[in-house]
PDB file of N, CA and C in Angstrom:
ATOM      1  N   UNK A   1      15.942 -85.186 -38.463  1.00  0.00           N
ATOM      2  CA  UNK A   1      14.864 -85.423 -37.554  1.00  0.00           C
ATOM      3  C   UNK A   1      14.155 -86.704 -37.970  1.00  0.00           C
ATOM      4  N   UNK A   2      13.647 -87.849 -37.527  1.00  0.00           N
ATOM      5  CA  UNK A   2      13.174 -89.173 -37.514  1.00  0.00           C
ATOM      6  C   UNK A   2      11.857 -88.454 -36.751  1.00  0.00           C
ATOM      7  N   UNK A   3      10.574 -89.712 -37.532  1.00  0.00           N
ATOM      8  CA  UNK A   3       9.605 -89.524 -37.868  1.00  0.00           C
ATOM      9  C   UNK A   3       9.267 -90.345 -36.551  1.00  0.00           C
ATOM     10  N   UNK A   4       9.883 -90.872 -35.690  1.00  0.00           N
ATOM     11  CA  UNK A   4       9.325 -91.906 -34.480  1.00  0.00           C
ATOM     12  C   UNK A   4       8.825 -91.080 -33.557  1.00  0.00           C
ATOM     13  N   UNK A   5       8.139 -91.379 -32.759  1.00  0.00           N
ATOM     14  CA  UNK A   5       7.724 -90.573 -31.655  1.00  0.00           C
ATOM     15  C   UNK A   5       8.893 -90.742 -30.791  1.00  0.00           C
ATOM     16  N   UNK A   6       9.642 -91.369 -30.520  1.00  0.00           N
ATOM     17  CA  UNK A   6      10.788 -91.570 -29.655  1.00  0.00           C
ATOM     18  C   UNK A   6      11.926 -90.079 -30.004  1.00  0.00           C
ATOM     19  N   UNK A   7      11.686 -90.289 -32.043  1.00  0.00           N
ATOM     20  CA  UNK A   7      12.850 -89.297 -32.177  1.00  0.00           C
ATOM     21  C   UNK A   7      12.448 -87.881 -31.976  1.00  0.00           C
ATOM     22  N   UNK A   8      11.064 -87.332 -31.974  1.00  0.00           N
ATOM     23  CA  UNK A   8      10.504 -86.345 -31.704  1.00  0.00           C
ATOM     24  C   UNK A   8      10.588 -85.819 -30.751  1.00  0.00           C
ATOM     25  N   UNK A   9      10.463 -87.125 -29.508  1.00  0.00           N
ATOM     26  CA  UNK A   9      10.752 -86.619 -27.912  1.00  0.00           C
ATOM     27  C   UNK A   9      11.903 -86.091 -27.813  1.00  0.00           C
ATOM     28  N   UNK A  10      13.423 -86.926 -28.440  1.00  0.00           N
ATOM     29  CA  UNK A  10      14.717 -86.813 -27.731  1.00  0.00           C
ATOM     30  C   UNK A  10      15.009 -85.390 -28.242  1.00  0.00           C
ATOM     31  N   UNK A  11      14.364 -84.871 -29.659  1.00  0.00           N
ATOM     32  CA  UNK A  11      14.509 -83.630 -29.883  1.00  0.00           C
ATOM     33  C   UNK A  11      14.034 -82.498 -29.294  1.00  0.00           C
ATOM     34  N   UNK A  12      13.273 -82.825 -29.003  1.00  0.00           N
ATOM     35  CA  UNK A  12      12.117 -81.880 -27.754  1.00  0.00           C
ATOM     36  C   UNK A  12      13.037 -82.003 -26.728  1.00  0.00           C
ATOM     37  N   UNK A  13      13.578 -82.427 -26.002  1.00  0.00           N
ATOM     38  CA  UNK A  13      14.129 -82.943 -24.775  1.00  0.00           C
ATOM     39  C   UNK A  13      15.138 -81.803 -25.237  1.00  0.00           C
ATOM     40  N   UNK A  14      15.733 -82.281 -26.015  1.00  0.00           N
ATOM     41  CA  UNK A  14      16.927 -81.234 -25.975  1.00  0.00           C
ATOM     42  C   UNK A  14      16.911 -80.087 -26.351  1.00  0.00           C
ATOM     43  N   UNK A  15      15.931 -79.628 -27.048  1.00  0.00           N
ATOM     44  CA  UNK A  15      16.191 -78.142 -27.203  1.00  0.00           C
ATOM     45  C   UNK A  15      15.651 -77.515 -25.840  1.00  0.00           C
ATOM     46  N   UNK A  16      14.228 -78.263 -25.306  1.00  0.00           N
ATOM     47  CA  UNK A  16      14.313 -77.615 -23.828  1.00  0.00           C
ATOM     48  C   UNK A  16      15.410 -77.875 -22.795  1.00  0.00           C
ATOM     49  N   UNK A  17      16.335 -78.346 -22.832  1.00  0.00           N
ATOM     50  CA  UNK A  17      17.491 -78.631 -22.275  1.00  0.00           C
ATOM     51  C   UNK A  17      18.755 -77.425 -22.524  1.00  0.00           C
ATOM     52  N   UNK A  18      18.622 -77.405 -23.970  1.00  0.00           N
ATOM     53  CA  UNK A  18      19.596 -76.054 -24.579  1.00  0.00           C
ATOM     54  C   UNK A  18      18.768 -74.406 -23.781  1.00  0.00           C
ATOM     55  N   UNK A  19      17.259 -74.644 -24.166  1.00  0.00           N
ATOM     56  CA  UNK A  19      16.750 -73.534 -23.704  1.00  0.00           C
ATOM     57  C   UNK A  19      16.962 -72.572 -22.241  1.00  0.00           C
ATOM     58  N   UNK A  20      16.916 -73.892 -21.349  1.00  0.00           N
ATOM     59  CA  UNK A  20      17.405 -74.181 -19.841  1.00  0.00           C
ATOM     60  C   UNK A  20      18.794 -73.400 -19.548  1.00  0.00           C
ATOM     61  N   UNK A  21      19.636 -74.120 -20.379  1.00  0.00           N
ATOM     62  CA  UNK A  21      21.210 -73.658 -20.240  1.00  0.00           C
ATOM     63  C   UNK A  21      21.454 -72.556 -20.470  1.00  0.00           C
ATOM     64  N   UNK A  22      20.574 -71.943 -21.718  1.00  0.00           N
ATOM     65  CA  UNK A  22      20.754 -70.507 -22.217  1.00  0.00           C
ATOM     66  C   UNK A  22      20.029 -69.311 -21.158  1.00  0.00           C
ATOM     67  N   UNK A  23      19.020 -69.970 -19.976  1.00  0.00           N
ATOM     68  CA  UNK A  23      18.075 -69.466 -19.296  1.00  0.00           C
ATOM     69  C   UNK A  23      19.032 -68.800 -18.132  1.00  0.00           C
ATOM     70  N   UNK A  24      19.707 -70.039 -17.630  1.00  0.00           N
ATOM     71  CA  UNK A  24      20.599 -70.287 -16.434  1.00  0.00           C
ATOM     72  C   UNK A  24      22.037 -69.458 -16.810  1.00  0.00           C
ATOM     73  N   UNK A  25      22.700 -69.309 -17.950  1.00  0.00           N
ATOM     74  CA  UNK A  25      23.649 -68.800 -18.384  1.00  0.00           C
ATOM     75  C   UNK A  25      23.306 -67.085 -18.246  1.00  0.00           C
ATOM     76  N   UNK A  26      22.014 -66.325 -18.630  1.00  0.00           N
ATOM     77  CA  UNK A  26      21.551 -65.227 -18.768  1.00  0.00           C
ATOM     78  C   UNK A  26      21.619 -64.600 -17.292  1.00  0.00           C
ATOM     79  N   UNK A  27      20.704 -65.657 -16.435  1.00  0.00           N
ATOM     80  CA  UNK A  27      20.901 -65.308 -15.033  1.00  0.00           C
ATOM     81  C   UNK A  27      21.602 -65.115 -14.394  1.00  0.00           C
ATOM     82  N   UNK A  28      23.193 -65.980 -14.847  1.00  0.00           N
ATOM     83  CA  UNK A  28      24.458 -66.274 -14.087  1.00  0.00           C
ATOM     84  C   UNK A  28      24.873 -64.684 -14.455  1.00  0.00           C
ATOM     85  N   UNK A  29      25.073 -64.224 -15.669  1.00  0.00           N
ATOM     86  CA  UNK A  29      25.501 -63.641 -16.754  1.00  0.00           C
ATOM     87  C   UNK A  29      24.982 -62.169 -15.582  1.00  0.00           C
ATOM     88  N   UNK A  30      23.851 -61.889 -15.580  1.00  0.00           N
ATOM     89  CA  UNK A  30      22.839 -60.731 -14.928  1.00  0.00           C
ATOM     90  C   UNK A  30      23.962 -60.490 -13.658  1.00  0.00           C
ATOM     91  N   UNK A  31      23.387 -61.596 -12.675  1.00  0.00           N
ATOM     92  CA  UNK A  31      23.799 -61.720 -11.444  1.00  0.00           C
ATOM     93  C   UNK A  31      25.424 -60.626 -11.465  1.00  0.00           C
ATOM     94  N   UNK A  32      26.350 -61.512 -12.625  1.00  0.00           N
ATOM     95  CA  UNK A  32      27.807 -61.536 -12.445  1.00  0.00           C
ATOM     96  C   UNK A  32      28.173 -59.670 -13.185  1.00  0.00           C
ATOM     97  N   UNK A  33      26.972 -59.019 -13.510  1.00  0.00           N
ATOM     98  CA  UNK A  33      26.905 -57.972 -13.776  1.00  0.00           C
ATOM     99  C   UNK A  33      26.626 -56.678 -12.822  1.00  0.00           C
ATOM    100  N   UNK A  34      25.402 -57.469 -12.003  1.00  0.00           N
ATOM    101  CA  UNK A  34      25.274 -56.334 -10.625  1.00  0.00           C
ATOM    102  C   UNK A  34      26.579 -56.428  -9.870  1.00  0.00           C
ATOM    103  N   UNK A  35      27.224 -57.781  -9.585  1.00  0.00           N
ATOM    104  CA  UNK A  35      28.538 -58.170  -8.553  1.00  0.00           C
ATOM    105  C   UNK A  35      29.257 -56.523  -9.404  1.00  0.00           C
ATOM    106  N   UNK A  36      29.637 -56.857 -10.344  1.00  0.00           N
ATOM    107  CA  UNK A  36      31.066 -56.302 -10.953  1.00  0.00           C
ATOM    108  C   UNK A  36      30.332 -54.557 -10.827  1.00  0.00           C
ATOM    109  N   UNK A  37      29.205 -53.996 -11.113  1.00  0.00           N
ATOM    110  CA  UNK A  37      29.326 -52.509 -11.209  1.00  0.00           C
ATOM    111  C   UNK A  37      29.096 -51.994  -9.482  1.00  0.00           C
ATOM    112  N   UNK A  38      28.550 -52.996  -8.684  1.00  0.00           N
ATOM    113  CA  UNK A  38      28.789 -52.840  -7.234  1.00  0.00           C
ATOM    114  C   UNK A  38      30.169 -53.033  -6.923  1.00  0.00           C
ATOM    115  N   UNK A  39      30.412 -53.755  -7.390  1.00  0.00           N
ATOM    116  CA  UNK A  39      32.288 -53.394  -6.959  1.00  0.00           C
ATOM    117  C   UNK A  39      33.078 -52.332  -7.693  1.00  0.00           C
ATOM    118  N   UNK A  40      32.912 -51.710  -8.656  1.00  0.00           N
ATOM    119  CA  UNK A  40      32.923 -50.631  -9.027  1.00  0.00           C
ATOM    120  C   UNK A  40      33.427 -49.670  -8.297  1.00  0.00           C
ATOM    121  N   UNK A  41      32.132 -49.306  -7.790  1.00  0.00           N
ATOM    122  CA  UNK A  41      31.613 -48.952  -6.664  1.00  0.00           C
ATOM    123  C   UNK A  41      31.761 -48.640  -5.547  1.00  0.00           C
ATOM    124  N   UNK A  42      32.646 -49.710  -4.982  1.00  0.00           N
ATOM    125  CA  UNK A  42      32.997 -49.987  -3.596  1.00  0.00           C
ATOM    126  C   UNK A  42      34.068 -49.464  -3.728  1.00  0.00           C
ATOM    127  N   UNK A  43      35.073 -49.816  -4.777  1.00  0.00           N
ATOM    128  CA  UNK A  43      36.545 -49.869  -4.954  1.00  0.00           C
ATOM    129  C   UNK A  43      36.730 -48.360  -4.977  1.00  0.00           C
ATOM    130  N   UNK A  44      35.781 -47.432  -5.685  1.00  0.00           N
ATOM    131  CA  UNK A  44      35.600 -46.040  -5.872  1.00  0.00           C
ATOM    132  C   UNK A  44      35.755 -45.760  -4.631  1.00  0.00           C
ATOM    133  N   UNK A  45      34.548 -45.726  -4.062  1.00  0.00           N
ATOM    134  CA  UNK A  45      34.803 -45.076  -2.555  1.00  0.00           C
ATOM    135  C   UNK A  45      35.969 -45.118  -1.892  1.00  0.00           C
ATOM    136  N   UNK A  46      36.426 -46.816  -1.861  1.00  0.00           N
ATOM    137  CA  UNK A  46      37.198 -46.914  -0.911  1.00  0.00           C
ATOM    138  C   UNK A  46      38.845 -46.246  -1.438  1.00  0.00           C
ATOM    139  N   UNK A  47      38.792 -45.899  -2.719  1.00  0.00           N
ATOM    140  CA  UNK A  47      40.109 -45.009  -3.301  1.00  0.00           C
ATOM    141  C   UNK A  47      39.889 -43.718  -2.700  1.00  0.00           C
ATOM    142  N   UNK A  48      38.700 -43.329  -2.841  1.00  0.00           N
ATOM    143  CA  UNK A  48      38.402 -41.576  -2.240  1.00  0.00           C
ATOM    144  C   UNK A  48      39.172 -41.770  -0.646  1.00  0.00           C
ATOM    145  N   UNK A  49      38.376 -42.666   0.384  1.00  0.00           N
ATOM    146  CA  UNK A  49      38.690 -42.728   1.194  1.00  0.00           C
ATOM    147  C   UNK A  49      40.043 -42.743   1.848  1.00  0.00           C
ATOM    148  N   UNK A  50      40.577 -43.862   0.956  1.00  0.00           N
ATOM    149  CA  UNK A  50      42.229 -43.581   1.191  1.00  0.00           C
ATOM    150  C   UNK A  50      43.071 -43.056   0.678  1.00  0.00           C
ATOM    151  N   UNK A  51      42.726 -42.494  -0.745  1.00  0.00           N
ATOM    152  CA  UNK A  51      44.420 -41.662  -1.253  1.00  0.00           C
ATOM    153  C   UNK A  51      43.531 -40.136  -1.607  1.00  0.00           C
ATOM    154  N   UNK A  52      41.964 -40.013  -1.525  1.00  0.00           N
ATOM    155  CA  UNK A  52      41.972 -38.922  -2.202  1.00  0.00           C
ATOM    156  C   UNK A  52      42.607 -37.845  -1.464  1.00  0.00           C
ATOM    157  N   UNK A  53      42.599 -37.478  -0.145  1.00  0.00           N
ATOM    158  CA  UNK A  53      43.404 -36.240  -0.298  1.00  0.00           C
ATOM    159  C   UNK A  53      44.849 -36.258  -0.105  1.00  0.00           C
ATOM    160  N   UNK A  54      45.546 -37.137  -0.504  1.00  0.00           N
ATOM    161  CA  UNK A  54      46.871 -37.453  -0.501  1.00  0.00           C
ATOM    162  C   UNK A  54      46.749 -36.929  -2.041  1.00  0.00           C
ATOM    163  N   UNK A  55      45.608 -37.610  -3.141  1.00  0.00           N
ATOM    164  CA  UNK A  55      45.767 -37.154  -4.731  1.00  0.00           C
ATOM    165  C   UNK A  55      45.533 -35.795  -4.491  1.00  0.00           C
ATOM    166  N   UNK A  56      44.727 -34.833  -3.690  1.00  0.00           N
ATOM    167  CA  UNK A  56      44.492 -33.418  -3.593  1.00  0.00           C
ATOM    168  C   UNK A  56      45.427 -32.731  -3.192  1.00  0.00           C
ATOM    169  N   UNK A  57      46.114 -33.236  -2.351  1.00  0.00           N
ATOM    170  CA  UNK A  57      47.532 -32.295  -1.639  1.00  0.00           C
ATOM    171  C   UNK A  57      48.524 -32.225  -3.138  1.00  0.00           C
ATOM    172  N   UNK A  58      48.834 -33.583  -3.659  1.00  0.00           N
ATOM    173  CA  UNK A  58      49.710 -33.882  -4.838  1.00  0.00           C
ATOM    174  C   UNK A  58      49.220 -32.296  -5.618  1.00  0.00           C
ATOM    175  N   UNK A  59      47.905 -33.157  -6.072  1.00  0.00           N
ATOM    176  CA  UNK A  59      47.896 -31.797  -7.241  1.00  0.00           C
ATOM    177  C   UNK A  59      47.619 -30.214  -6.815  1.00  0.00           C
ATOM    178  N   UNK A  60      47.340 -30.136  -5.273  1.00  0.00           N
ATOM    179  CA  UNK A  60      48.018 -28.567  -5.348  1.00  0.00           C
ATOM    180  C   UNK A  60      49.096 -28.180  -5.234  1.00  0.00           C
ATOM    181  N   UNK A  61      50.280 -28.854  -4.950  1.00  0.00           N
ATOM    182  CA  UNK A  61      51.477 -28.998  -4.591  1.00  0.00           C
ATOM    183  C   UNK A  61      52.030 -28.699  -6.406  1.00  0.00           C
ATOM    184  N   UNK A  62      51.485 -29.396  -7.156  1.00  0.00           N
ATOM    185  CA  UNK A  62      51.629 -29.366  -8.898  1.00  0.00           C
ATOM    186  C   UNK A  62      51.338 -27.437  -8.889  1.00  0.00           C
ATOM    187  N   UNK A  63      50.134 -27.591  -8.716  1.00  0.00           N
ATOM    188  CA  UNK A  63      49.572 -26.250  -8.958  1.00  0.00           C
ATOM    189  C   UNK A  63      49.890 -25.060  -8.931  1.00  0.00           C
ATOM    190  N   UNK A  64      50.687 -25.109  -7.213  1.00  0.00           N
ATOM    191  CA  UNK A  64      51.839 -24.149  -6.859  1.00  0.00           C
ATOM    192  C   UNK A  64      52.559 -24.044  -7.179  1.00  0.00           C
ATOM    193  N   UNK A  65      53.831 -25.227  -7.734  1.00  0.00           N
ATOM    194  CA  UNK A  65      55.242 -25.551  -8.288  1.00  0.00           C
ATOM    195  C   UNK A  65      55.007 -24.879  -9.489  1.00  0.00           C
ATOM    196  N   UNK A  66      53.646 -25.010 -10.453  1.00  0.00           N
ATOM    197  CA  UNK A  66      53.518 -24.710 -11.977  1.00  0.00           C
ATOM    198  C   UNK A  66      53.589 -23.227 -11.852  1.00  0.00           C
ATOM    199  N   UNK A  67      52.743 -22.171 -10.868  1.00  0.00           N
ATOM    200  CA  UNK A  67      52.945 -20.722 -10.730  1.00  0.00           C
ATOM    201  C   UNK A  67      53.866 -20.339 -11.153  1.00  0.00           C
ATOM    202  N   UNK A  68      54.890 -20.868  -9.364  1.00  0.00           N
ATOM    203  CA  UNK A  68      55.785 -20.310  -8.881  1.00  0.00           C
ATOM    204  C   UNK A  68      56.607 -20.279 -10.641  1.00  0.00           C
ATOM    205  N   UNK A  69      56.696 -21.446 -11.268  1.00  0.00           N
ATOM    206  CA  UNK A  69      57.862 -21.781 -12.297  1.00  0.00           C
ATOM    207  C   UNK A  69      57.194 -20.610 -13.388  1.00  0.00           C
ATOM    208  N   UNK A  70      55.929 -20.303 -13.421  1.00  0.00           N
ATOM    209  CA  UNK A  70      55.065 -19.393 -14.258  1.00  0.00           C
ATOM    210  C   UNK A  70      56.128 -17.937 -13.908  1.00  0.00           C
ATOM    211  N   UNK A  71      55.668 -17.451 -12.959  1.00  0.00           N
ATOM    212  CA  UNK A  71      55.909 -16.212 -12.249  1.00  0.00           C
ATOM    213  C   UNK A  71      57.614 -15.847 -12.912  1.00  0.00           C
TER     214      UNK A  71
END
């Protein structure tokens, strides 16, 4: 660190500059966190919607086969 007022500024300058980036990175960071557990989300539903009772028929179809092979 230099004792000039010049070198004082450019240091100041930049750590509020680093501060900024780390500010903007947090936000990006947040943002790119609601996106991803809302899509989650979406992707959930939209699996129920289309295979769940195709997965429900499957596994009673299991369920029965396992009896019958029980019995």
């Amino acid at each position: 660190m230099r004792k000039t007022r010049d070198g004082y500024d450019a240091f100041s300058a930049t750590v509020i500059q680093a501060e900024k980036v780390d500010r903007l990175r947090n936000e990006v960071q947040i943002k790119h966190e609601e996106d991803y557990r809302e899509a989650l989300v979406t992707i959930k539903n939209d699996l129920k919607l289309m295979e769940g009772l195709d997965i429900k028929e499957n596994l009673q179809d299991q369920i029965r086969h396992w009896f019958i092979e029980c019995r």
